[in-house]
C-alpha atoms as a PDB file:
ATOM      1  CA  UNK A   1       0.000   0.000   0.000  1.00  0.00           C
ATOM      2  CA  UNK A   2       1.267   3.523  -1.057  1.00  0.00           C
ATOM      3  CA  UNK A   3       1.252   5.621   2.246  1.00  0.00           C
ATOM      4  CA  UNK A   4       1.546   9.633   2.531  1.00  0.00           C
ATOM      5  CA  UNK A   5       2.917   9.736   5.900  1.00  0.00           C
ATOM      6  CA  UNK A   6       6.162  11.200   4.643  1.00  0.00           C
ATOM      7  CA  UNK A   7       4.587  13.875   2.654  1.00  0.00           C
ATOM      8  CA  UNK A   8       2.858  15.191   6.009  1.00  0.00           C
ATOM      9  CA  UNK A   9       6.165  15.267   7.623  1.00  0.00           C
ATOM     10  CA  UNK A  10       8.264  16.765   4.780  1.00  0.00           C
ATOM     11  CA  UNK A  11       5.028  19.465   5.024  1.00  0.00           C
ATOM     12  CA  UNK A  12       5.770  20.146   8.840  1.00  0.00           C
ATOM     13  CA  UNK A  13       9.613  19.928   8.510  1.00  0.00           C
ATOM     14  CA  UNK A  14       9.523  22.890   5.830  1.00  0.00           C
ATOM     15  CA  UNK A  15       6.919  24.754   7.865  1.00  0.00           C
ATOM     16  CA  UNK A  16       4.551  24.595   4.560  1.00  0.00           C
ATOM     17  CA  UNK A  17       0.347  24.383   5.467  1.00  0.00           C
ATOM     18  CA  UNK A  18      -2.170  22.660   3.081  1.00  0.00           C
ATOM     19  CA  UNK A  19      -3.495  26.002   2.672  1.00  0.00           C
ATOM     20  CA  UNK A  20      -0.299  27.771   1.197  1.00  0.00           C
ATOM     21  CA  UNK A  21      -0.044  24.361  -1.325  1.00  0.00           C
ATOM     22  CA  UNK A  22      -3.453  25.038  -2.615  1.00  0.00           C
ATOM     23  CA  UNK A  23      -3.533  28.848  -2.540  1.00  0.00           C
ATOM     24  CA  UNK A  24      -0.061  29.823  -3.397  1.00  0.00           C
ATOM     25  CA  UNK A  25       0.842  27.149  -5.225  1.00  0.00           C
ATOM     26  CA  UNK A  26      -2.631  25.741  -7.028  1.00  0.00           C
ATOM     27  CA  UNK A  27      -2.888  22.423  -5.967  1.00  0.00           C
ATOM     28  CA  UNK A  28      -7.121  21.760  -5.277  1.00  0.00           C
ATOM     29  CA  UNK A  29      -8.151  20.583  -2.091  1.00  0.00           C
ATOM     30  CA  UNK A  30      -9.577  17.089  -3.595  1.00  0.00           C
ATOM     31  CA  UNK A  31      -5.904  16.064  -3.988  1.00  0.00           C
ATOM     32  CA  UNK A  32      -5.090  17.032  -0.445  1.00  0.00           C
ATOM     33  CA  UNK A  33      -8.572  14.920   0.065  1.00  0.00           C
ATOM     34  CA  UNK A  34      -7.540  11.851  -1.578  1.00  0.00           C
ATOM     35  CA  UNK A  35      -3.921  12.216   0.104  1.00  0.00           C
ATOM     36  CA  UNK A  36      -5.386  12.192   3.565  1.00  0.00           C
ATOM     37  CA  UNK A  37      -7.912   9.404   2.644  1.00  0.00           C
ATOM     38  CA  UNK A  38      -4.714   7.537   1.630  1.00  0.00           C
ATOM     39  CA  UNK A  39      -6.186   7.443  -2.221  1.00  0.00           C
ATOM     40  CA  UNK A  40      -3.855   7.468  -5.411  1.00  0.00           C
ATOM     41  CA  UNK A  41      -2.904  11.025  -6.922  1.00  0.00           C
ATOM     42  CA  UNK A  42      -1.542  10.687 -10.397  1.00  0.00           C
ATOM     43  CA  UNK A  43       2.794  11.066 -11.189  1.00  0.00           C
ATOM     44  CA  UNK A  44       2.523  14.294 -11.702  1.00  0.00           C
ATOM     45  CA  UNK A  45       0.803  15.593  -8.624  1.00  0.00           C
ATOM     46  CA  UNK A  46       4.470  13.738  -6.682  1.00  0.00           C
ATOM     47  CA  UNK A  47       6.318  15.268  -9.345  1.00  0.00           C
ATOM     48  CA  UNK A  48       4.746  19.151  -8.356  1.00  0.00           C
ATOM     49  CA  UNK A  49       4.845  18.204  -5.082  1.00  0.00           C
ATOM     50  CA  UNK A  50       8.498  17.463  -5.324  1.00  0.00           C
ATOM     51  CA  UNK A  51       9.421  21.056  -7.286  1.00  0.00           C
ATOM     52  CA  UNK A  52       7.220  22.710  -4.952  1.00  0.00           C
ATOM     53  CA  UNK A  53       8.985  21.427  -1.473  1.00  0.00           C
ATOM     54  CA  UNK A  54      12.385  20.981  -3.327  1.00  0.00           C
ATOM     55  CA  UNK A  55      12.546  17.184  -2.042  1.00  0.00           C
ATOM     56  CA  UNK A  56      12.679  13.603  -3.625  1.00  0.00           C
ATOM     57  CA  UNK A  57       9.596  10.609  -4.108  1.00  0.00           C
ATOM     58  CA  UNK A  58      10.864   9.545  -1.013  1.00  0.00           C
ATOM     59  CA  UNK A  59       9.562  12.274   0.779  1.00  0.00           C
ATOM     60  CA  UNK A  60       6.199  12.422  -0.547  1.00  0.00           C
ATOM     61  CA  UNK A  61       5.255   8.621  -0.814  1.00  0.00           C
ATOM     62  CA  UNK A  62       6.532   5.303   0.653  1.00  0.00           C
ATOM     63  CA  UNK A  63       5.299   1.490   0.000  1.00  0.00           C
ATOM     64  CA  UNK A  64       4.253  -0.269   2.897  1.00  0.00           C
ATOM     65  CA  UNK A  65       3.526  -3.940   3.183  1.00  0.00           C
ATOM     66  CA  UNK A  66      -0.594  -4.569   4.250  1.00  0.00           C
END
């Protein structure tokens, strides 16, 4: 299973809110949604979400075993 739990940490670590990522930077709130409901986001959502925090895949998504 694809978890988000290191995108919610890279968030807090660079002091960025949910609200500057959809305001600032464009990103709608049903992604944030479907991130929080642990639901897929397509390749390029990671890759703006990677430009915008100036991190790696690593940092947004990890695969844990169910």
């Amino acid at each position: 299973m694809i978890s988000y739990e290191p995108f919610w940490k890279t968030l807090k670590d660079k002091s960025v809110t949910t609200y500057t990522l959809i305001n600032k930077f464009g990103i709608s709130s049903a992604t944030i949604d479907r991130m929080k409901k642990s639901k897929g986001i397509s390749t390029m959502k990671i890759n703006d979400f990677c430009e915008i925090l100036d991190c790696t895949v690593s940092d947004i998504i990890e695969y844990k075993k169910d």
